[in-house]
PDB file of N, CA and C in Angstrom:
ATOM      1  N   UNK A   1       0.852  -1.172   0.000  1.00  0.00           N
ATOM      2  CA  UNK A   1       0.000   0.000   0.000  1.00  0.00           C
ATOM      3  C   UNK A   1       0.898   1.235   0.000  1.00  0.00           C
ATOM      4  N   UNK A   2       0.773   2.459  -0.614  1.00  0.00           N
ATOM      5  CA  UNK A   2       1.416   3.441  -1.111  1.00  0.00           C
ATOM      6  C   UNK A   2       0.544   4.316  -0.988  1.00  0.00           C
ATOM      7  N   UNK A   3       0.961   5.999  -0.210  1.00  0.00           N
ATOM      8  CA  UNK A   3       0.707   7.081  -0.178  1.00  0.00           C
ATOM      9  C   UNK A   3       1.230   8.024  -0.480  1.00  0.00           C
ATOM     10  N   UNK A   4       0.922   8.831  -1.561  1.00  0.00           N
ATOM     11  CA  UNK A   4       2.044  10.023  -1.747  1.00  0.00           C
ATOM     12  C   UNK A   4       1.966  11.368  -1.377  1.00  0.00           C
ATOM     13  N   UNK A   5       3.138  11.238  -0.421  1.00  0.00           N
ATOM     14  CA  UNK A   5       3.169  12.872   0.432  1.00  0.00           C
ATOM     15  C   UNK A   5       3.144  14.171  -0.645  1.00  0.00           C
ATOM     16  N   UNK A   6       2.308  14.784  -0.883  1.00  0.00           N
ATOM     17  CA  UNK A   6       2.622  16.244  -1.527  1.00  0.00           C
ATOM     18  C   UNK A   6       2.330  17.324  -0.513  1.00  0.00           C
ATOM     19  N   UNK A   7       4.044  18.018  -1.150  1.00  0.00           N
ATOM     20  CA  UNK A   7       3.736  19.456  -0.925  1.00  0.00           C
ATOM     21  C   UNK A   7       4.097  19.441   0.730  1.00  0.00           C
ATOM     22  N   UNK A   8       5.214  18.373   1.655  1.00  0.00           N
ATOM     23  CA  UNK A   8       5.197  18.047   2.624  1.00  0.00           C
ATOM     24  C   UNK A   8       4.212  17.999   3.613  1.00  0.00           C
ATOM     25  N   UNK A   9       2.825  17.524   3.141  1.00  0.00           N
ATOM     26  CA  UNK A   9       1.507  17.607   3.935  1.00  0.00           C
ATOM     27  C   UNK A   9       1.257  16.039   4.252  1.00  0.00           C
ATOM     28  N   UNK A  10       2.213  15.915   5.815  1.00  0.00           N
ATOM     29  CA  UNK A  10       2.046  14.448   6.065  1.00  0.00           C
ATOM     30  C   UNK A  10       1.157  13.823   7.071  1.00  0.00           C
ATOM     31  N   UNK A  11       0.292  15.157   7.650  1.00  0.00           N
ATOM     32  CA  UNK A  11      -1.187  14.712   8.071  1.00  0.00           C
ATOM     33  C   UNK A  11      -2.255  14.452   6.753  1.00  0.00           C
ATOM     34  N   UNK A  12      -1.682  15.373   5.295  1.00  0.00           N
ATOM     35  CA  UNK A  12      -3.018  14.771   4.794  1.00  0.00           C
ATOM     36  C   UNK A  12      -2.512  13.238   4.363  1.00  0.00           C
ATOM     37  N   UNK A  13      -1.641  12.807   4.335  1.00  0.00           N
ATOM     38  CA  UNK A  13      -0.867  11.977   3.976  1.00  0.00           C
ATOM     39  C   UNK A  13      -1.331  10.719   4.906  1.00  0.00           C
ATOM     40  N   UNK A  14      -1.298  10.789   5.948  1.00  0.00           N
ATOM     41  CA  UNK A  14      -1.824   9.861   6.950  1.00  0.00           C
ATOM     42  C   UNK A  14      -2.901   9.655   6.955  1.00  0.00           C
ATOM     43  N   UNK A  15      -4.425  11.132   7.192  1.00  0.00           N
ATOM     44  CA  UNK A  15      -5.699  10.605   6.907  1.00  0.00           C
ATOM     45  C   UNK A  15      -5.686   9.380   5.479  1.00  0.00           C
ATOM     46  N   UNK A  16      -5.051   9.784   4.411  1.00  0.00           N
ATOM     47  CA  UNK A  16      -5.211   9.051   3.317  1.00  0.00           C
ATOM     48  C   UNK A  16      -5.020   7.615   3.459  1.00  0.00           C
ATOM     49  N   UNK A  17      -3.626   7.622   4.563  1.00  0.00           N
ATOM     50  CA  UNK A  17      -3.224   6.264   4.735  1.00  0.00           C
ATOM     51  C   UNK A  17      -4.481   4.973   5.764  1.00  0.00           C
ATOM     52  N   UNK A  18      -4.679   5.903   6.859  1.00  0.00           N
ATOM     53  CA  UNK A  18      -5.409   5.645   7.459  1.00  0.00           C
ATOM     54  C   UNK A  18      -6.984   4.936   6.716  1.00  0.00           C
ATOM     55  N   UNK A  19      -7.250   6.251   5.994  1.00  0.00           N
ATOM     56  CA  UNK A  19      -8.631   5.646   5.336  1.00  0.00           C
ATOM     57  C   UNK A  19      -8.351   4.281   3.872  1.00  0.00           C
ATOM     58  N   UNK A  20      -7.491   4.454   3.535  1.00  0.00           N
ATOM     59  CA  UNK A  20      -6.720   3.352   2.656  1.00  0.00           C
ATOM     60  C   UNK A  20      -6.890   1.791   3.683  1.00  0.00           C
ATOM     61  N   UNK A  21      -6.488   1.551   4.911  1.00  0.00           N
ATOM     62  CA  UNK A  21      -6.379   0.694   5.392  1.00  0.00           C
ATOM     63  C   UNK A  21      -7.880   0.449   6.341  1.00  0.00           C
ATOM     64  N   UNK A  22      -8.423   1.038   6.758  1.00  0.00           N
ATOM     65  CA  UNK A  22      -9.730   1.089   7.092  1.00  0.00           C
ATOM     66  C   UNK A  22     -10.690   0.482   6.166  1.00  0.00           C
ATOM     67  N   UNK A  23     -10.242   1.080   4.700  1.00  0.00           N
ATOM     68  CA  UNK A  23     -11.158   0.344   3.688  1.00  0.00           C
ATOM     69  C   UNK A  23     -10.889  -1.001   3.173  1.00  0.00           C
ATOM     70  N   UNK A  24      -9.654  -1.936   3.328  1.00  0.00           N
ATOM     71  CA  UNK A  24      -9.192  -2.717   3.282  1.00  0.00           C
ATOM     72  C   UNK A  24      -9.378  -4.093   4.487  1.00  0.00           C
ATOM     73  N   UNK A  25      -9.738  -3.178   5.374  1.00  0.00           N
ATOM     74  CA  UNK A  25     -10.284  -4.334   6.535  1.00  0.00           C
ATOM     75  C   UNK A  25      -9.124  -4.509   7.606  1.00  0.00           C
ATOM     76  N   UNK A  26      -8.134  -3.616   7.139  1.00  0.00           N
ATOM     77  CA  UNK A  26      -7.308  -4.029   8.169  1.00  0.00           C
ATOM     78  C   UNK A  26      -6.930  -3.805   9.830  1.00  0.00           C
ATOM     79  N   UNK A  27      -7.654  -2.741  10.411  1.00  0.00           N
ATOM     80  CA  UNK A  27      -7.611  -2.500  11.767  1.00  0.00           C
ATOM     81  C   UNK A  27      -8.965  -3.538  11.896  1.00  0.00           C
ATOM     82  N   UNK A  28      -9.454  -4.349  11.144  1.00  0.00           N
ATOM     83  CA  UNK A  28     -10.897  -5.527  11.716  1.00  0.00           C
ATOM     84  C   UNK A  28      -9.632  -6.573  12.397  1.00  0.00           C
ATOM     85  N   UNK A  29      -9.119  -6.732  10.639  1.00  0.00           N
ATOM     86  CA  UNK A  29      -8.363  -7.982  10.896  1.00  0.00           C
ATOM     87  C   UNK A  29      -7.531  -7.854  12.688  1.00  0.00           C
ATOM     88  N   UNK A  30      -6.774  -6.949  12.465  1.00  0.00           N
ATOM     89  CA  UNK A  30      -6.158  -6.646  13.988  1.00  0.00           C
ATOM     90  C   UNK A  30      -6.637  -6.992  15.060  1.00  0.00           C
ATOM     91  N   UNK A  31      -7.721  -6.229  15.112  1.00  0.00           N
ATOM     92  CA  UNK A  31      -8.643  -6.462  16.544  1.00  0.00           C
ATOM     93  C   UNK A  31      -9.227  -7.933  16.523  1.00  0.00           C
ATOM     94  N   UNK A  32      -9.618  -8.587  15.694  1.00  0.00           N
ATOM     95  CA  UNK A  32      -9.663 -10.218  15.943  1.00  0.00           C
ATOM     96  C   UNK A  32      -8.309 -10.775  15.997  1.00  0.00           C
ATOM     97  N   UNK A  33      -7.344 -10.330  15.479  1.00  0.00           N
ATOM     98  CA  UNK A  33      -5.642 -11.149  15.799  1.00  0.00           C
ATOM     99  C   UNK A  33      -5.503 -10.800  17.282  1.00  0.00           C
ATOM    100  N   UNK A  34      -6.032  -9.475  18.028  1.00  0.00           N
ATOM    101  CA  UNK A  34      -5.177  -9.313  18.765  1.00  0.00           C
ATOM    102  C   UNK A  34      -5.433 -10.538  20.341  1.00  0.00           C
ATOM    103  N   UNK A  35      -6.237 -11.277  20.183  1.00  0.00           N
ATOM    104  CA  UNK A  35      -6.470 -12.404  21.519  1.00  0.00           C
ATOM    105  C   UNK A  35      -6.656 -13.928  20.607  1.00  0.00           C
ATOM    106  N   UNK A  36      -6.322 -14.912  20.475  1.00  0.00           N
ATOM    107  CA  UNK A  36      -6.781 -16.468  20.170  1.00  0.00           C
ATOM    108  C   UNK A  36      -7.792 -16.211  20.093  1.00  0.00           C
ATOM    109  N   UNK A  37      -8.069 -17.045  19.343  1.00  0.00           N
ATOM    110  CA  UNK A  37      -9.772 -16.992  18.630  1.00  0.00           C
ATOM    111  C   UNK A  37      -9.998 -18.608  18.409  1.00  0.00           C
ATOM    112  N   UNK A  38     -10.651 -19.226  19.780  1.00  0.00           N
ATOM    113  CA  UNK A  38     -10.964 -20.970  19.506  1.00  0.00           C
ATOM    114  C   UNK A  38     -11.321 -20.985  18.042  1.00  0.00           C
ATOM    115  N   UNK A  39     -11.179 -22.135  16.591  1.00  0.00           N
ATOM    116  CA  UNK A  39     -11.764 -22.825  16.033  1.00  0.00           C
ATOM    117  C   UNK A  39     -13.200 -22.483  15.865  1.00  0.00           C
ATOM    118  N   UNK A  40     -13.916 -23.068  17.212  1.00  0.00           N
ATOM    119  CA  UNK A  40     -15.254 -23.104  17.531  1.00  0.00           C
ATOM    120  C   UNK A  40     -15.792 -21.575  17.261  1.00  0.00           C
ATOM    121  N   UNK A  41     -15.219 -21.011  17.908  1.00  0.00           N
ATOM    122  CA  UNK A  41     -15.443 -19.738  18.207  1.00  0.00           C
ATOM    123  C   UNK A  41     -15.755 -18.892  17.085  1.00  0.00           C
ATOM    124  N   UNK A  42     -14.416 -19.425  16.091  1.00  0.00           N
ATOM    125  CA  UNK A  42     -14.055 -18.617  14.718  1.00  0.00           C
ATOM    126  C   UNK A  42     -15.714 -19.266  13.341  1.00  0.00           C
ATOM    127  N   UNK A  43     -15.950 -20.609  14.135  1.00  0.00           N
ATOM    128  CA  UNK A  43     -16.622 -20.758  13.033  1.00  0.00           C
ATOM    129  C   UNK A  43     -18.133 -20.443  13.180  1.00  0.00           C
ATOM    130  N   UNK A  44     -18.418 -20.487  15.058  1.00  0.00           N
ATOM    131  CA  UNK A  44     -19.804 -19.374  14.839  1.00  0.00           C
ATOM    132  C   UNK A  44     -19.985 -17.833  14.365  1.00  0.00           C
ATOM    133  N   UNK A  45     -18.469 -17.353  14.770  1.00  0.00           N
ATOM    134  CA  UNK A  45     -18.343 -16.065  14.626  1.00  0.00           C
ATOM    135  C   UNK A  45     -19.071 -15.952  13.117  1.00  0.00           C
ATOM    136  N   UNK A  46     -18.439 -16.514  12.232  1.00  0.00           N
ATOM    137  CA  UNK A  46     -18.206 -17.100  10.720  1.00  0.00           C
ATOM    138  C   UNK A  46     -19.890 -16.716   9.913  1.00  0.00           C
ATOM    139  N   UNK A  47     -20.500 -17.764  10.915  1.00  0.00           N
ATOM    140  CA  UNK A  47     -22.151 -18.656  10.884  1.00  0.00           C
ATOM    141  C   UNK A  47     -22.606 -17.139  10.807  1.00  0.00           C
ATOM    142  N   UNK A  48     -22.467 -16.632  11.958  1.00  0.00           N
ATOM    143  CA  UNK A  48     -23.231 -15.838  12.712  1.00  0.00           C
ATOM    144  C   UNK A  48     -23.486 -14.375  10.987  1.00  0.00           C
ATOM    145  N   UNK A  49     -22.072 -14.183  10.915  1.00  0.00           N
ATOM    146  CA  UNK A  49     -22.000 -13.322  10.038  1.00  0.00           C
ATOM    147  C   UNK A  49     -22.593 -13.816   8.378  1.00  0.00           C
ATOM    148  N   UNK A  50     -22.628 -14.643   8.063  1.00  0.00           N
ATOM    149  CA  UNK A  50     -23.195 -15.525   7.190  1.00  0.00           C
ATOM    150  C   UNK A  50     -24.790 -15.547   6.928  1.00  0.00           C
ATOM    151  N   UNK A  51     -25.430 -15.325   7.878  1.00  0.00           N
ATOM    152  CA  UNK A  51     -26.353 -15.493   8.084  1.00  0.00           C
ATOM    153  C   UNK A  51     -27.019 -14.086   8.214  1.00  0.00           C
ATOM    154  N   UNK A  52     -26.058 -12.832   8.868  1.00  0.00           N
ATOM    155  CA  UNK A  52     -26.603 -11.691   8.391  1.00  0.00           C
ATOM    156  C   UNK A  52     -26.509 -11.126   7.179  1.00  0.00           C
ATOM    157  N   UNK A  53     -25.441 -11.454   6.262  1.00  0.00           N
ATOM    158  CA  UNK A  53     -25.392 -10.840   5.259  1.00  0.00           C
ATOM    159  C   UNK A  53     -26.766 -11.693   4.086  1.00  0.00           C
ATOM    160  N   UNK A  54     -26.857 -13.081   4.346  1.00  0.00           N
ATOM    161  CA  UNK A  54     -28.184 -13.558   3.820  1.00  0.00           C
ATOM    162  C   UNK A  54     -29.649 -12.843   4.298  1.00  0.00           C
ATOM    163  N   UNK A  55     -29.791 -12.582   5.913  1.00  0.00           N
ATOM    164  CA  UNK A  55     -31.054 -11.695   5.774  1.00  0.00           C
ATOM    165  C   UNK A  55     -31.114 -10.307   5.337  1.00  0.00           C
ATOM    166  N   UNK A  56     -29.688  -9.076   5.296  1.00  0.00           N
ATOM    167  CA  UNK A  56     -29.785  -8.226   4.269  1.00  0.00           C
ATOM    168  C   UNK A  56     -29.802  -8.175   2.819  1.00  0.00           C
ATOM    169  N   UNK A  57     -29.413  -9.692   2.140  1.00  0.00           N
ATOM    170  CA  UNK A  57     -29.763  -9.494   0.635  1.00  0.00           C
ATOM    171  C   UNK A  57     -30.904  -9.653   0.434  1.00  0.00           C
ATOM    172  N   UNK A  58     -31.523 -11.106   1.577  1.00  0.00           N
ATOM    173  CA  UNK A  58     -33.217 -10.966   1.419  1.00  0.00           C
ATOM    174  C   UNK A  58     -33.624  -9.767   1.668  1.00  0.00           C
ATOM    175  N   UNK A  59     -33.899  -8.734   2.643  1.00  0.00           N
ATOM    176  CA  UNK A  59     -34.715  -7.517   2.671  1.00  0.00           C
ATOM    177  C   UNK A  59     -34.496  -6.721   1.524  1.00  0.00           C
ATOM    178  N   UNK A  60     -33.062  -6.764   1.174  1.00  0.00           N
ATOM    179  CA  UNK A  60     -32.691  -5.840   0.122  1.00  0.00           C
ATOM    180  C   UNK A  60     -33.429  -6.111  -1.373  1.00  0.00           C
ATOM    181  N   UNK A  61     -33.440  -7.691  -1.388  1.00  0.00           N
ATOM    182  CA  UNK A  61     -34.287  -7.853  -2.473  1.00  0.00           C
ATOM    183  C   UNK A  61     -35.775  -8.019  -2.149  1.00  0.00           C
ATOM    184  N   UNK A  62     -36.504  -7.973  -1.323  1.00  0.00           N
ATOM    185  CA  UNK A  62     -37.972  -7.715  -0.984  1.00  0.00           C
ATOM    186  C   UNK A  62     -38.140  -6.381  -0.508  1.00  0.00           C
ATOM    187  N   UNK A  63     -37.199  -5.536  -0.153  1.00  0.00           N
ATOM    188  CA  UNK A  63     -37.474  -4.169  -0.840  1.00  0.00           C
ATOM    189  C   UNK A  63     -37.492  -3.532  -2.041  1.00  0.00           C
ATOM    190  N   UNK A  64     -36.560  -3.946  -2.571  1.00  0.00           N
ATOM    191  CA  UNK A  64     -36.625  -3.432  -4.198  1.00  0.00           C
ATOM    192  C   UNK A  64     -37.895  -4.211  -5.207  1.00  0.00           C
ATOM    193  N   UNK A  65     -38.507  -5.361  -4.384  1.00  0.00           N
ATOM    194  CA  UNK A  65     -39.445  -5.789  -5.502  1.00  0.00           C
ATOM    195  C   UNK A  65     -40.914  -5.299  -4.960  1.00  0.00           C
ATOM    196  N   UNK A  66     -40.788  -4.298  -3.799  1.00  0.00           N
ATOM    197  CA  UNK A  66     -41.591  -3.568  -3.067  1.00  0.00           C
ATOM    198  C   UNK A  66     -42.815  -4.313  -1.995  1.00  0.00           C
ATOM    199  N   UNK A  67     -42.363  -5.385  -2.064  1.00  0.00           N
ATOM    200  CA  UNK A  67     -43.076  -6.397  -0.468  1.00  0.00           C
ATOM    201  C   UNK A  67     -42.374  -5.837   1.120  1.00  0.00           C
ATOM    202  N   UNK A  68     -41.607  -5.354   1.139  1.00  0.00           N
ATOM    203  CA  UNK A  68     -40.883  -5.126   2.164  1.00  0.00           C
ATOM    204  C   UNK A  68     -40.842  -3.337   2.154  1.00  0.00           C
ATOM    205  N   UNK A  69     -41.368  -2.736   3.497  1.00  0.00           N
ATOM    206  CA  UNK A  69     -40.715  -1.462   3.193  1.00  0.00           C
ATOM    207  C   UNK A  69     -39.893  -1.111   4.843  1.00  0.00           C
ATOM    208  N   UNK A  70     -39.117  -0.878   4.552  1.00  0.00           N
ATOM    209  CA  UNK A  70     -37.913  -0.449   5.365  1.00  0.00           C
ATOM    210  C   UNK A  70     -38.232   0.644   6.736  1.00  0.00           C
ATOM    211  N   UNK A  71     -38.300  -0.190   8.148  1.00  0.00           N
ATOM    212  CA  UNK A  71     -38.485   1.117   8.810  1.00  0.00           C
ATOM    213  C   UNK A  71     -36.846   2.433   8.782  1.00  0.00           C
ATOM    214  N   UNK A  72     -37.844   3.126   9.127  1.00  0.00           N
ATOM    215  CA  UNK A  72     -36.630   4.558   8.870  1.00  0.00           C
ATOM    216  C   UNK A  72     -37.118   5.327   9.831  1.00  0.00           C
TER     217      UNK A  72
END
């Protein structure tokens, strides 16, 4: 990953870096490296997340075919 300092502006340089790696997943990855993570653990974690991203494509697609309307 590569940021290029211009104009010696190495705070904007850092937000950039910062949001570069944020979007990449990498302070997630961290914070799950930073303690053992049982097997077990890793594969409900896994389930768990699996299973939400299946009930947001369902709403997402029974909203858009307009059976579903979204509280807000």
């Amino acid at each position: 990953m590569q940021v290029v300092v211009r104009d010696n502006n190495v705070d904007q340089a850092l937000r950039a870096l910062k949001k570069k790696l944020q979007r990449e997943g990498v302070y997630r990855e961290m914070k799950l490296r930073r303690f053992y993570e049982k097997k077990s653990e890793k594969k409900a974690r896994e389930q768990a997340a699996a299973v939400r991203r299946a009930r947001k494509l369902e709403r997402k697609r029974l909203e858009r075919d307009g059976l579903f309307q979204a509280r807000r």
